[in-house]
PDB file of N, CA and C in Angstrom:
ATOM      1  N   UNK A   1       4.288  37.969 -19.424  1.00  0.00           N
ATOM      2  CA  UNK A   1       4.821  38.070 -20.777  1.00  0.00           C
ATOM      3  C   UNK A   1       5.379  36.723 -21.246  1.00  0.00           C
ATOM      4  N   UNK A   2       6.188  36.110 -20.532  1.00  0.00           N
ATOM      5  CA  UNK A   2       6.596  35.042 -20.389  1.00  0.00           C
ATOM      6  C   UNK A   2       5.783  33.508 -21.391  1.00  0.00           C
ATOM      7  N   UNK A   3       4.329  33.407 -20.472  1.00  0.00           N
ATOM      8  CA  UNK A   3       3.080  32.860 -20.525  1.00  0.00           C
ATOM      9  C   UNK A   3       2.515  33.613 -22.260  1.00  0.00           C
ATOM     10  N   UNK A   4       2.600  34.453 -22.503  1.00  0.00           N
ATOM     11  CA  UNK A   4       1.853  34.974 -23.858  1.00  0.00           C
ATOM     12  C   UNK A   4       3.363  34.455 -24.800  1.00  0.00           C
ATOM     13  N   UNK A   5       4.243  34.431 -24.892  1.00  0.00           N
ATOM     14  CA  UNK A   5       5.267  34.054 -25.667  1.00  0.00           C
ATOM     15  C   UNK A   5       5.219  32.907 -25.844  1.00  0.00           C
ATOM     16  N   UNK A   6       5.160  32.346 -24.766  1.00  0.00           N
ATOM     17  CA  UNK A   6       5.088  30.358 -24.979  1.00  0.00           C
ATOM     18  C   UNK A   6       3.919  30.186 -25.517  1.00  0.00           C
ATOM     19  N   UNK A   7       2.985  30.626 -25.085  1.00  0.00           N
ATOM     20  CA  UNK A   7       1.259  30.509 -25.839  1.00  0.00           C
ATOM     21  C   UNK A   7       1.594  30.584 -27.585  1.00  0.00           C
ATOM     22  N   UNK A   8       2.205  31.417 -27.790  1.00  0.00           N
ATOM     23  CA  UNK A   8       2.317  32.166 -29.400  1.00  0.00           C
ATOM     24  C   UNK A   8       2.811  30.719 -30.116  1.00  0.00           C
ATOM     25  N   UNK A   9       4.244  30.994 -29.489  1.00  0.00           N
ATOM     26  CA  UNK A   9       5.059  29.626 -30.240  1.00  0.00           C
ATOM     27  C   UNK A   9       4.534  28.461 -29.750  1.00  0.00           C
ATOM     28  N   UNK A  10       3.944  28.200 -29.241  1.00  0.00           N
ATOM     29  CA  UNK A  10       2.509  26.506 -29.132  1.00  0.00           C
ATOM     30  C   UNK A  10       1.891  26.638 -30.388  1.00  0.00           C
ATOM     31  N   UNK A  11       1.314  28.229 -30.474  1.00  0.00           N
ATOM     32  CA  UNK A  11       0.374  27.950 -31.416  1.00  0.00           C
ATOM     33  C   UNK A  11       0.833  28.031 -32.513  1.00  0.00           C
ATOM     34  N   UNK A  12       2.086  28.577 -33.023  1.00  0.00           N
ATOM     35  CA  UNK A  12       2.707  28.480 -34.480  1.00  0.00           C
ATOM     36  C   UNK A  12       2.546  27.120 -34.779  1.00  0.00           C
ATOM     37  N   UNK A  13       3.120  26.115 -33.560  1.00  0.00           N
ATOM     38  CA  UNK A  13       3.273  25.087 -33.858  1.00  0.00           C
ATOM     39  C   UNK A  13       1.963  24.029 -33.731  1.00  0.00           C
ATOM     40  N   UNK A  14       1.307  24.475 -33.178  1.00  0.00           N
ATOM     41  CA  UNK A  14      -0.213  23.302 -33.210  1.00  0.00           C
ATOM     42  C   UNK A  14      -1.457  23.858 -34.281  1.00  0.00           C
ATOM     43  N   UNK A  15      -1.543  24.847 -34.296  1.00  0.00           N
ATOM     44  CA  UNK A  15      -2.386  25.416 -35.713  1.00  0.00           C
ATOM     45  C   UNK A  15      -2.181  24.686 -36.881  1.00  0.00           C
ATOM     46  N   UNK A  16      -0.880  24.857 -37.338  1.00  0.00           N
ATOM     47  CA  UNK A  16      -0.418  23.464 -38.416  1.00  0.00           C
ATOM     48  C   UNK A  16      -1.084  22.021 -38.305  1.00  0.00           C
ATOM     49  N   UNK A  17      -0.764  21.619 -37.449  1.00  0.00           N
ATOM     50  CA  UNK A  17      -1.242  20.476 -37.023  1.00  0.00           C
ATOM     51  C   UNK A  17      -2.703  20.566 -36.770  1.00  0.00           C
ATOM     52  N   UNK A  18      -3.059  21.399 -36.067  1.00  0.00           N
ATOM     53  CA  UNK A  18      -4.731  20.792 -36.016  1.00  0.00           C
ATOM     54  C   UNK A  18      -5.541  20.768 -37.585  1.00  0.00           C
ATOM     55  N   UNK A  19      -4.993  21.488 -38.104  1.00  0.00           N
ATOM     56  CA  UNK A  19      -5.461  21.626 -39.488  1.00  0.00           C
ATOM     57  C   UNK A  19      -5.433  20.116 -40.352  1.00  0.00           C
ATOM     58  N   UNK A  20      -4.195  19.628 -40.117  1.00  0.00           N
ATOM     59  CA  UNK A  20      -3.861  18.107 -40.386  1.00  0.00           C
ATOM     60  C   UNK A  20      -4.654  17.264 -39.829  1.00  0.00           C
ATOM     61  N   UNK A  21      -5.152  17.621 -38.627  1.00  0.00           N
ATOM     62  CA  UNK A  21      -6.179  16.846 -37.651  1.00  0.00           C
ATOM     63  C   UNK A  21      -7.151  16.501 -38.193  1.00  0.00           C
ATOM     64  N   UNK A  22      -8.084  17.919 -38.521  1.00  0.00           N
ATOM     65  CA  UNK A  22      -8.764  18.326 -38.957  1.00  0.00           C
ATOM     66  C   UNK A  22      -9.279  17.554 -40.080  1.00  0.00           C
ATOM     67  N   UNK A  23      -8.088  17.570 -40.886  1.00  0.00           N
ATOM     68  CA  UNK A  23      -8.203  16.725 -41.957  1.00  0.00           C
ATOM     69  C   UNK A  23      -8.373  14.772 -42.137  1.00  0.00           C
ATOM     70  N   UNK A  24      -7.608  14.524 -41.400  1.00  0.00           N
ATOM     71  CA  UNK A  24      -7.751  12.959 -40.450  1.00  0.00           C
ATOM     72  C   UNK A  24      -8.766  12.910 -40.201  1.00  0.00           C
ATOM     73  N   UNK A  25      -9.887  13.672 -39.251  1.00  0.00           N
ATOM     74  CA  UNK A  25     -10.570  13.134 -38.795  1.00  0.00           C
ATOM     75  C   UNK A  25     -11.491  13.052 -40.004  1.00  0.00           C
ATOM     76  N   UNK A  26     -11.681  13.892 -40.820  1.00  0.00           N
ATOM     77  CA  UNK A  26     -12.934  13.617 -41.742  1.00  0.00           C
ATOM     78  C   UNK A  26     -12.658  12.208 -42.653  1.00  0.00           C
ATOM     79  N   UNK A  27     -11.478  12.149 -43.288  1.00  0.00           N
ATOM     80  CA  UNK A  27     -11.038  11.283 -43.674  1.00  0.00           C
ATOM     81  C   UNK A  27     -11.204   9.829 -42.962  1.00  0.00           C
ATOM     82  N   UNK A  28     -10.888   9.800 -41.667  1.00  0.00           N
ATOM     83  CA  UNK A  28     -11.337   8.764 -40.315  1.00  0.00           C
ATOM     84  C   UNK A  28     -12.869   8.555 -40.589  1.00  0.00           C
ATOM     85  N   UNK A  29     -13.534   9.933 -40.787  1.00  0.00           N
ATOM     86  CA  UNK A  29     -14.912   9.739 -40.661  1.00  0.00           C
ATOM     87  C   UNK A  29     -15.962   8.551 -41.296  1.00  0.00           C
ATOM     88  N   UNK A  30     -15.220   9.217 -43.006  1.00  0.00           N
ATOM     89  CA  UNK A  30     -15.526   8.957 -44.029  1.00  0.00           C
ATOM     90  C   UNK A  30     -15.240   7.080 -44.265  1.00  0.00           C
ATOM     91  N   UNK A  31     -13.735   7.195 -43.762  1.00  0.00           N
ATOM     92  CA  UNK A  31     -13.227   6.044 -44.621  1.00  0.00           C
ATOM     93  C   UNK A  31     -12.371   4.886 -43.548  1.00  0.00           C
ATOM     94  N   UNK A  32     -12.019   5.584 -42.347  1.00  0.00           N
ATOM     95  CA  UNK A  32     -11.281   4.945 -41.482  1.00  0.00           C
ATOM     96  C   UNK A  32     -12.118   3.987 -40.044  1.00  0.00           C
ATOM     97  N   UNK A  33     -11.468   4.304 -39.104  1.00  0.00           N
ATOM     98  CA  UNK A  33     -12.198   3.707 -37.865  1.00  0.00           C
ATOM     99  C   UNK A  33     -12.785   4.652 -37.168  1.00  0.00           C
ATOM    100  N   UNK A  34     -14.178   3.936 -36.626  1.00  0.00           N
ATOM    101  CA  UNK A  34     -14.669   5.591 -36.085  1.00  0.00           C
ATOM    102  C   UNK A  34     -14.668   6.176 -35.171  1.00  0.00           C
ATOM    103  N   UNK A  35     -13.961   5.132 -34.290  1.00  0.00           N
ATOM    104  CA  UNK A  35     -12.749   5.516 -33.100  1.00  0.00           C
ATOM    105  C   UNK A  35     -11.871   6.663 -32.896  1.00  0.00           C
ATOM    106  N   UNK A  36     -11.168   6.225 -34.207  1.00  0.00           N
ATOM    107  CA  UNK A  36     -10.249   7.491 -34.146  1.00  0.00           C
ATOM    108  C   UNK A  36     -11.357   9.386 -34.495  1.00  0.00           C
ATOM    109  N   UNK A  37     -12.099   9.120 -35.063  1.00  0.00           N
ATOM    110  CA  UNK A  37     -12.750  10.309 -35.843  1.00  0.00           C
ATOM    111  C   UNK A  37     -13.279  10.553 -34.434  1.00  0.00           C
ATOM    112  N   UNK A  38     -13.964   9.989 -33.426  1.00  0.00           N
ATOM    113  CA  UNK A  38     -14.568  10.046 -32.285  1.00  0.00           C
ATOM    114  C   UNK A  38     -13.881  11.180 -31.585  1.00  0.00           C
ATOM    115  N   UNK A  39     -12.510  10.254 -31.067  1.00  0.00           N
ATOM    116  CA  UNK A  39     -11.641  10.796 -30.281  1.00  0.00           C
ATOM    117  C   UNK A  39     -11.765  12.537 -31.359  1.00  0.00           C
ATOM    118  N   UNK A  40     -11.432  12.380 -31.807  1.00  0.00           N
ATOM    119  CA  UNK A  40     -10.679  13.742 -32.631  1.00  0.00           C
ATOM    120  C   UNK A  40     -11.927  15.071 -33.091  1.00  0.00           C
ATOM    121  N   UNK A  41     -13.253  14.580 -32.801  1.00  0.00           N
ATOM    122  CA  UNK A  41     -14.038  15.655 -33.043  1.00  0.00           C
ATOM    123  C   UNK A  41     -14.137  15.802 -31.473  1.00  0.00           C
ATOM    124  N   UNK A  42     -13.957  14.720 -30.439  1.00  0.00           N
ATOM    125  CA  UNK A  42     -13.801  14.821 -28.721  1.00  0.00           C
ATOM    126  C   UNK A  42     -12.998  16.280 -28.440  1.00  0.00           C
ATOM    127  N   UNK A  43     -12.038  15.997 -29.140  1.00  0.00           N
ATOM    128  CA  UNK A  43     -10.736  17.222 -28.806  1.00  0.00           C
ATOM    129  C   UNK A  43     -10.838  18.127 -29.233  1.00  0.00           C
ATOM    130  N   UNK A  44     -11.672  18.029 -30.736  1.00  0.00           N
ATOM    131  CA  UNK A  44     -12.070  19.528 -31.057  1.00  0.00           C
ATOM    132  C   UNK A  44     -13.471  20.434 -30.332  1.00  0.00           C
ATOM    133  N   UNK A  45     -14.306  19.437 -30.048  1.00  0.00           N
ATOM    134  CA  UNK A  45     -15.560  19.778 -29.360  1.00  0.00           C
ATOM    135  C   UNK A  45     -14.845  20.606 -27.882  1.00  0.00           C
ATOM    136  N   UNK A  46     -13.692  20.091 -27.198  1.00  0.00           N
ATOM    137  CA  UNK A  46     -13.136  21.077 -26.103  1.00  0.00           C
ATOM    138  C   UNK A  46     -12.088  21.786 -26.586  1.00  0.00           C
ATOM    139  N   UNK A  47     -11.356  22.109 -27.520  1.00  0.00           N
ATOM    140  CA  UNK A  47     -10.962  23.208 -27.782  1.00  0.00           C
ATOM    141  C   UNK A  47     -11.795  24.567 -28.289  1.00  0.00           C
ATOM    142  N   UNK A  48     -12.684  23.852 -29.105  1.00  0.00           N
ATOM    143  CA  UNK A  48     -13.916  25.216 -29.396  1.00  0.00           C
ATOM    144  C   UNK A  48     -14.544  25.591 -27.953  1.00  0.00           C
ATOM    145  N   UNK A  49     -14.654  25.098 -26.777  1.00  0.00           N
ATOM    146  CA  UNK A  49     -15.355  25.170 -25.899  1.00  0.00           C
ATOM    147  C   UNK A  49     -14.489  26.015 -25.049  1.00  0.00           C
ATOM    148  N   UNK A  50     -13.500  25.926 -25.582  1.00  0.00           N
ATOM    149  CA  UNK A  50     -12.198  26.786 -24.653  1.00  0.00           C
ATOM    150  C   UNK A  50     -11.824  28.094 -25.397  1.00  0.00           C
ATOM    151  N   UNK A  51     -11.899  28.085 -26.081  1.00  0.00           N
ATOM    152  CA  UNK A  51     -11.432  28.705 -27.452  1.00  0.00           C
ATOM    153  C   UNK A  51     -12.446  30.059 -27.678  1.00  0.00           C
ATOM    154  N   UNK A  52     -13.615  29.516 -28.293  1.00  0.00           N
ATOM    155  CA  UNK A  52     -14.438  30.019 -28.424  1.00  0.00           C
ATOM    156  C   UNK A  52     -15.446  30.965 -27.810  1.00  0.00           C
ATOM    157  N   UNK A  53     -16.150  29.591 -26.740  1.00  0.00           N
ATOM    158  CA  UNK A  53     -17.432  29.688 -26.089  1.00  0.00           C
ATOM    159  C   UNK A  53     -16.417  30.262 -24.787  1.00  0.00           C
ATOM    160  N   UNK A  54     -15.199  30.107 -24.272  1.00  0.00           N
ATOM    161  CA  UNK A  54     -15.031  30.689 -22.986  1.00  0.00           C
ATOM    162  C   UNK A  54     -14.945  29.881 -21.812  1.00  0.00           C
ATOM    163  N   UNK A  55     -15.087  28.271 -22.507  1.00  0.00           N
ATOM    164  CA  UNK A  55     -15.408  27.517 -21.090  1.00  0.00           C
ATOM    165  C   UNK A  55     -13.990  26.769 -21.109  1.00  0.00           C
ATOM    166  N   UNK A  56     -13.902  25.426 -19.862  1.00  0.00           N
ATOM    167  CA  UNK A  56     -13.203  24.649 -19.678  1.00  0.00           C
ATOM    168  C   UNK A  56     -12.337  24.137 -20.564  1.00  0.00           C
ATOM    169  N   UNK A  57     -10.972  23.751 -20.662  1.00  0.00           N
ATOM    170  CA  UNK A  57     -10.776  22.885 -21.729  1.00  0.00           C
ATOM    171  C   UNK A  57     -11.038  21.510 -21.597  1.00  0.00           C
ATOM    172  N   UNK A  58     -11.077  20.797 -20.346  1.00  0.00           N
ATOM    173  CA  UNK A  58     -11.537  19.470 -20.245  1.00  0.00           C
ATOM    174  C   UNK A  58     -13.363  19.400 -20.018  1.00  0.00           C
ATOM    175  N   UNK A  59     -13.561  20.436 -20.873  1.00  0.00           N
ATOM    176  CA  UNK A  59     -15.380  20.300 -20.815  1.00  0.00           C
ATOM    177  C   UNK A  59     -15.618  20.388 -22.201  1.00  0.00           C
ATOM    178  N   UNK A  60     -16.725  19.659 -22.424  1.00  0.00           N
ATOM    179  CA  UNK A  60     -17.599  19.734 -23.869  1.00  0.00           C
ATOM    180  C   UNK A  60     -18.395  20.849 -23.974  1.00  0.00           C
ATOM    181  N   UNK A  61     -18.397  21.228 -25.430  1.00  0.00           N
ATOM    182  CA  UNK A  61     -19.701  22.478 -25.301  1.00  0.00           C
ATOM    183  C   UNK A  61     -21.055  22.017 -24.739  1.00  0.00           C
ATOM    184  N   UNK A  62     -21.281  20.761 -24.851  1.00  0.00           N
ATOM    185  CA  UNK A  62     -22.648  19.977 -24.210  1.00  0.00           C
ATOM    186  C   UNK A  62     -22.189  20.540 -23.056  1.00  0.00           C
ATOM    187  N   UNK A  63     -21.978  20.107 -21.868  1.00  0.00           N
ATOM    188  CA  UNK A  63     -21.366  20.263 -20.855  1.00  0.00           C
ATOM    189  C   UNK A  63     -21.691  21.893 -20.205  1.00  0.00           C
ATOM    190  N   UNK A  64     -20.771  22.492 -20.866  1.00  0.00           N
ATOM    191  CA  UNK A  64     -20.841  24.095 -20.730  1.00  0.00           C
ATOM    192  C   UNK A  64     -22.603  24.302 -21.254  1.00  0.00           C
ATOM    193  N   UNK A  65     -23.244  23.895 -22.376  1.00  0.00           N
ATOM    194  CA  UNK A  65     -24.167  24.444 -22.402  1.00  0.00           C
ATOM    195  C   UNK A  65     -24.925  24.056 -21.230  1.00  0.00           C
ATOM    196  N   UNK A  66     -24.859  23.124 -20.827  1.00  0.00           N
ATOM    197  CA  UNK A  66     -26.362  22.776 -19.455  1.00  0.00           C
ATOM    198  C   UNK A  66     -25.898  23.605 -18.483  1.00  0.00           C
ATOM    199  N   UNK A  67     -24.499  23.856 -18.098  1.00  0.00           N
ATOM    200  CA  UNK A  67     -24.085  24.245 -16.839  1.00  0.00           C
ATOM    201  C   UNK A  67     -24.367  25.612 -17.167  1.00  0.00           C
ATOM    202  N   UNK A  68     -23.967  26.091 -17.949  1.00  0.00           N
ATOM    203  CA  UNK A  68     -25.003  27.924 -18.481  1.00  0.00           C
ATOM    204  C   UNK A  68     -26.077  27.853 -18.985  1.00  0.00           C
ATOM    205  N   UNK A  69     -26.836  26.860 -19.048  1.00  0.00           N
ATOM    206  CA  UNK A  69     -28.126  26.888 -20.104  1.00  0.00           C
ATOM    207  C   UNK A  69     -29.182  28.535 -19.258  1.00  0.00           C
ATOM    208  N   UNK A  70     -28.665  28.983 -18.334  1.00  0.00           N
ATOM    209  CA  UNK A  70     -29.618  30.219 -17.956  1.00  0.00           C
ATOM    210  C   UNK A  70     -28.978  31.346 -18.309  1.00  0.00           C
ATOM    211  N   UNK A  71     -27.591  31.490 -18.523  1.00  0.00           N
ATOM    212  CA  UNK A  71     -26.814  32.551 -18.347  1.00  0.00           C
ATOM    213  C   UNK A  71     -26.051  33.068 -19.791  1.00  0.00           C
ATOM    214  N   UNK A  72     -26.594  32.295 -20.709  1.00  0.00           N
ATOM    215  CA  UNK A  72     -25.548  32.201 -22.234  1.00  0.00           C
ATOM    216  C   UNK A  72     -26.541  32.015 -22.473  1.00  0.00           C
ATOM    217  N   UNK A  73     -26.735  32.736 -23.924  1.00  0.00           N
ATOM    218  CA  UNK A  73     -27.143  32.882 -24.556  1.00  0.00           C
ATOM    219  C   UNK A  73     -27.505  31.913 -25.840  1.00  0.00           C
ATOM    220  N   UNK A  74     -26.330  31.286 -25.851  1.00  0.00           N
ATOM    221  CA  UNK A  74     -26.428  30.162 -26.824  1.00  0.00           C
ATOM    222  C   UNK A  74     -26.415  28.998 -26.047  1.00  0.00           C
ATOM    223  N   UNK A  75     -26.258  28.447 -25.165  1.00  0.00           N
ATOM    224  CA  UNK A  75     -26.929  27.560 -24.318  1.00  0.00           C
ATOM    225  C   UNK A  75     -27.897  26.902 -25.019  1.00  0.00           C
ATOM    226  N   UNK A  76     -28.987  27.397 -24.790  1.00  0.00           N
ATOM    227  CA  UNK A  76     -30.570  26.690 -25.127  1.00  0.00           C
ATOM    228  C   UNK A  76     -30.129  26.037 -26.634  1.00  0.00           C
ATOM    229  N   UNK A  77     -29.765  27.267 -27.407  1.00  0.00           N
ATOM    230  CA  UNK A  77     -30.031  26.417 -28.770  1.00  0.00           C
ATOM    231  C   UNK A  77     -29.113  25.638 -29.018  1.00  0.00           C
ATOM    232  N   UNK A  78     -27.928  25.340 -28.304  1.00  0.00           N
ATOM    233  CA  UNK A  78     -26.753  24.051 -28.173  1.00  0.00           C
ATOM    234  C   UNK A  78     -27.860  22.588 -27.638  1.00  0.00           C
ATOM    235  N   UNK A  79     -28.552  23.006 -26.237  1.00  0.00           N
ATOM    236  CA  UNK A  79     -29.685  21.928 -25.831  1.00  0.00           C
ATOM    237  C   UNK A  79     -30.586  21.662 -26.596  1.00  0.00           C
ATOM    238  N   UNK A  80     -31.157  22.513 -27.225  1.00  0.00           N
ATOM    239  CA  UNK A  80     -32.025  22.495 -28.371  1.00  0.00           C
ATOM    240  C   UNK A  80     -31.502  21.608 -29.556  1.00  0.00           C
ATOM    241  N   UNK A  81     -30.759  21.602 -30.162  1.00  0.00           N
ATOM    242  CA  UNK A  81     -30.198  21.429 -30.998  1.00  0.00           C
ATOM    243  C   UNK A  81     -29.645  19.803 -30.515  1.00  0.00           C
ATOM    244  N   UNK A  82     -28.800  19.233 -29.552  1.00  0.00           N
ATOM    245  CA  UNK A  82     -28.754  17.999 -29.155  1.00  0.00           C
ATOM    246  C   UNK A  82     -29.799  17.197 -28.338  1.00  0.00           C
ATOM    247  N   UNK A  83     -30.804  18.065 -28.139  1.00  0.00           N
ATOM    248  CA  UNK A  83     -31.822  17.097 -27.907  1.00  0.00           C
ATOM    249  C   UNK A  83     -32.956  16.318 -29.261  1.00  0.00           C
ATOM    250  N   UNK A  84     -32.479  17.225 -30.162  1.00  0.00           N
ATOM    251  CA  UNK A  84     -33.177  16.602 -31.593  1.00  0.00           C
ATOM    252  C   UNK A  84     -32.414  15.349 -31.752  1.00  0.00           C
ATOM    253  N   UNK A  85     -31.202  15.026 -31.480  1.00  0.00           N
ATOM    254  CA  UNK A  85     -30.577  13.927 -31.687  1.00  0.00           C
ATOM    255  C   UNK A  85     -30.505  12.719 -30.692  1.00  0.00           C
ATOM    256  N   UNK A  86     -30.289  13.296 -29.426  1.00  0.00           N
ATOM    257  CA  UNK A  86     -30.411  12.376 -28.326  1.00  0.00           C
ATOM    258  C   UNK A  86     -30.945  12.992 -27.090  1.00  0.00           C
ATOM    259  N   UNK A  87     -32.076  12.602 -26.733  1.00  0.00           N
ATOM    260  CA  UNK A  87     -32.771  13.389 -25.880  1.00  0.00           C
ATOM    261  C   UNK A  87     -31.453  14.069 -24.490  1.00  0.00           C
ATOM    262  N   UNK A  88     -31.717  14.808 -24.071  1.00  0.00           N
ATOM    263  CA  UNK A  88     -31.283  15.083 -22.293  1.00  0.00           C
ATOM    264  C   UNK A  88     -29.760  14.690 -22.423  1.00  0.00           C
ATOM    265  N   UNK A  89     -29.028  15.064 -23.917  1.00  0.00           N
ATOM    266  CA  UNK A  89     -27.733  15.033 -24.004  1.00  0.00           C
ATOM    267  C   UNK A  89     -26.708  15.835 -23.212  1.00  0.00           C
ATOM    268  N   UNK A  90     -26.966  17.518 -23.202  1.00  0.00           N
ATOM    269  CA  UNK A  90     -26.673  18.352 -22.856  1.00  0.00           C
ATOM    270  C   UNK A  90     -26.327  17.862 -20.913  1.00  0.00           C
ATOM    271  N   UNK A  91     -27.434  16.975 -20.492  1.00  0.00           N
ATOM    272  CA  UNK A  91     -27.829  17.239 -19.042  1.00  0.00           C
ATOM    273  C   UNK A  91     -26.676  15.769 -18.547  1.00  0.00           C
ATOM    274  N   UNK A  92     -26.778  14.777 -19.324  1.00  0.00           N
ATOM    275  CA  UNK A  92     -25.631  13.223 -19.637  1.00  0.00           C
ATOM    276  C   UNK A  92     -24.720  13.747 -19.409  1.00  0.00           C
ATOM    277  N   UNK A  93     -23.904  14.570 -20.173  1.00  0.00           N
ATOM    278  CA  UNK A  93     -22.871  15.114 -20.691  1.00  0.00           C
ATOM    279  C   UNK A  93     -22.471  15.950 -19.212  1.00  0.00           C
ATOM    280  N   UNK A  94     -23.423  16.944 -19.049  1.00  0.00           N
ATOM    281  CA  UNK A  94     -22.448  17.348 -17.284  1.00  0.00           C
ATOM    282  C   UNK A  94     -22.486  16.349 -16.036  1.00  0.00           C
ATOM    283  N   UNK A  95     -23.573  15.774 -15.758  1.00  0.00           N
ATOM    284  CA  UNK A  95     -23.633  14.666 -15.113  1.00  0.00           C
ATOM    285  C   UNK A  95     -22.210  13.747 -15.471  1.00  0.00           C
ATOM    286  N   UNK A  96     -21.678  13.904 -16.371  1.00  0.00           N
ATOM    287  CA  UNK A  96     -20.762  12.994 -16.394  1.00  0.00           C
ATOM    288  C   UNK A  96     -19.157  13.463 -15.980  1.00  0.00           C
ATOM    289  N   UNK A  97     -19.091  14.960 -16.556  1.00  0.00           N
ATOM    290  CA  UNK A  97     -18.308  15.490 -16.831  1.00  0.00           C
ATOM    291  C   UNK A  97     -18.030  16.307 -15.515  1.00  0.00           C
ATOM    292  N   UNK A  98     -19.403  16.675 -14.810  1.00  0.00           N
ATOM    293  CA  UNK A  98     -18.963  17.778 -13.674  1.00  0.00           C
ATOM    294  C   UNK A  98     -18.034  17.357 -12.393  1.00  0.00           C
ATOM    295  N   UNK A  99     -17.537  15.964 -12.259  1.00  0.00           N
ATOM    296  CA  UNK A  99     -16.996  15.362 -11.381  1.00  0.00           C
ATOM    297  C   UNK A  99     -15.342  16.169 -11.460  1.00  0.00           C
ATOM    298  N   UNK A 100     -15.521  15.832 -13.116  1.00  0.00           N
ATOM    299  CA  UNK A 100     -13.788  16.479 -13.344  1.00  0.00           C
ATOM    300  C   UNK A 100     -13.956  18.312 -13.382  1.00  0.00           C
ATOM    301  N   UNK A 101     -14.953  18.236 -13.710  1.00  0.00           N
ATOM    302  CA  UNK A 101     -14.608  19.981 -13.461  1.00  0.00           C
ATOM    303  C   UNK A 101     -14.496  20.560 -12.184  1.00  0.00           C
ATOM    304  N   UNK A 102     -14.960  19.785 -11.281  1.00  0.00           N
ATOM    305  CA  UNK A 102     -14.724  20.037  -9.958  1.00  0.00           C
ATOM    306  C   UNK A 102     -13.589  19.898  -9.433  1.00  0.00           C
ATOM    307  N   UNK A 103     -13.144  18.572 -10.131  1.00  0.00           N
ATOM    308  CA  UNK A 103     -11.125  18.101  -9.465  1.00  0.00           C
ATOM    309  C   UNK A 103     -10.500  19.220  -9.971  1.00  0.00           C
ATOM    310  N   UNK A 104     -10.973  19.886 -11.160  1.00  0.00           N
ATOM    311  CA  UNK A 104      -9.694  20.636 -11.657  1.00  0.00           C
ATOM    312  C   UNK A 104      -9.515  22.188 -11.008  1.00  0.00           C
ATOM    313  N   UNK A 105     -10.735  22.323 -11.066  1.00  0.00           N
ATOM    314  CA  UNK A 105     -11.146  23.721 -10.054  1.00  0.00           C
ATOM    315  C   UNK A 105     -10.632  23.882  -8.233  1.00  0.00           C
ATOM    316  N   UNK A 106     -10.754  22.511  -8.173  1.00  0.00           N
ATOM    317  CA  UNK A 106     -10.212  22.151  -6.731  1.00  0.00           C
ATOM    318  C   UNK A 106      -9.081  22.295  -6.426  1.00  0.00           C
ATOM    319  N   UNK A 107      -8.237  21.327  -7.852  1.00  0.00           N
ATOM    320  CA  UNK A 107      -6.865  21.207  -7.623  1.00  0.00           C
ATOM    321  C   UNK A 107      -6.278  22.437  -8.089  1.00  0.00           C
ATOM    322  N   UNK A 108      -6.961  23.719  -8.609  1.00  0.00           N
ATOM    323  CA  UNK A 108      -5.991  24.830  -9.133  1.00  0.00           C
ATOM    324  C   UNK A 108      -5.653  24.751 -10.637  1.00  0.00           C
ATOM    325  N   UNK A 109      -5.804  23.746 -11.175  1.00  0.00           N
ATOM    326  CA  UNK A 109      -5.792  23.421 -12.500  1.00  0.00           C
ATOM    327  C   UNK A 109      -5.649  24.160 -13.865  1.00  0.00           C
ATOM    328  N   UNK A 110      -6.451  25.274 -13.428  1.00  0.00           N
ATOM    329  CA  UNK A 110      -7.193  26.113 -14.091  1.00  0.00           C
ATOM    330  C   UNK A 110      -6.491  27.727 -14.670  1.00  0.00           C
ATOM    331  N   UNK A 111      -5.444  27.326 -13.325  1.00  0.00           N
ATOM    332  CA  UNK A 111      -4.921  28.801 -13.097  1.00  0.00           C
ATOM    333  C   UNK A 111      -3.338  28.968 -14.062  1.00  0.00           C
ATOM    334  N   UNK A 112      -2.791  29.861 -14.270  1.00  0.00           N
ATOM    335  CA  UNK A 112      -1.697  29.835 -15.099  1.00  0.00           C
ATOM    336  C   UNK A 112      -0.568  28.971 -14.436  1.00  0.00           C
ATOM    337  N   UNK A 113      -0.024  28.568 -15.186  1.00  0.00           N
ATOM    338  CA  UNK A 113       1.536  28.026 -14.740  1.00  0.00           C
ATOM    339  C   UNK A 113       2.810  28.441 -15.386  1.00  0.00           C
ATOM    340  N   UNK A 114       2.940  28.725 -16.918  1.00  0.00           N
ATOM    341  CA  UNK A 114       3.962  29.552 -17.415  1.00  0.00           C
ATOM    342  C   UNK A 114       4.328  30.575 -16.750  1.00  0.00           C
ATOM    343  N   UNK A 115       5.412  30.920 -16.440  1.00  0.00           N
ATOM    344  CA  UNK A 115       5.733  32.440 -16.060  1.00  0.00           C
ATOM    345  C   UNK A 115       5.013  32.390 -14.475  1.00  0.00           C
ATOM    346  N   UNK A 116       4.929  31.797 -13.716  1.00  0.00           N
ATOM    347  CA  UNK A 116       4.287  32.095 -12.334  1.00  0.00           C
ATOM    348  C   UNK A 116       5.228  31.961 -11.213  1.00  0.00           C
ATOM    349  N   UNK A 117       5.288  32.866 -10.603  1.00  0.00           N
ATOM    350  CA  UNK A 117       5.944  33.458  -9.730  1.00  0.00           C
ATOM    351  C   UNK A 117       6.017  32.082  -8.692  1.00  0.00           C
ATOM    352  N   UNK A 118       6.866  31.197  -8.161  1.00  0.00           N
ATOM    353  CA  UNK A 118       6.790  30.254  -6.927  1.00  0.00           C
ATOM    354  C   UNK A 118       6.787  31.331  -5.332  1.00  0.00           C
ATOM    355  N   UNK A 119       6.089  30.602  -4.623  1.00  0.00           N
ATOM    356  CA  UNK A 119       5.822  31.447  -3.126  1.00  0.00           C
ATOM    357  C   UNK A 119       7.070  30.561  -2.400  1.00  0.00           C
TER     358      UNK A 119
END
């Protein structure tokens, strides 16, 4: 219960803000450095991936799609869809990424920490 209370009031407070983000980055996109717009569709590309799709938060939906491209459904047409732009993106993207999904899975990372009982 603990863990769902702190979750809530995070999100009162970061919903606001990503919305502001949100807004930066297009603005970044459009008119700023494209550095910053980079980073900031980076962070949104793993919150939708967490959020959404069900996966990692330190993973990209690229990422998640190759590593499910058999098992999800939307997989393929995520690969599909970034290989029109840059070939064998989807496959870059875990190759790059699966090192850390492994540390985090390793190290426990993954698992709750609000509200958790110490042994």
């Amino acid at each position: 219960m603990k863990e769902r209370l702190a979750g809530f009031l995070l999100m009162c407070a970061v919903v606001p803000l990503a919305i502001i983000g949100y807004l930066i980055i297009c603005y970044a996109g459009f008119f700023g450095h494209p550095s910053r717009a980079r980073a900031g569709v980076r962070a949104l590309d793993h919150f939708v991936n967490a959020a959404v799709l069900n996966g990692y938060a330190w993973e990209s939906i690229s990422s998640h799609a190759w590593r499910e491209r058999e098992s999800r459904w939307w997989a393929p047409w995520v690969i599909k869809i970034t290989n029109y732009f840059q070939q064998d993106h989807c496959m870059r993207a875990n190759r790059r990424e699966q090192a850390l999904i492994d540390l985090m899975l390793d190290r426990g990372l993954h698992q709750q920490t609000i509200g958790k009982t110490q042994k």
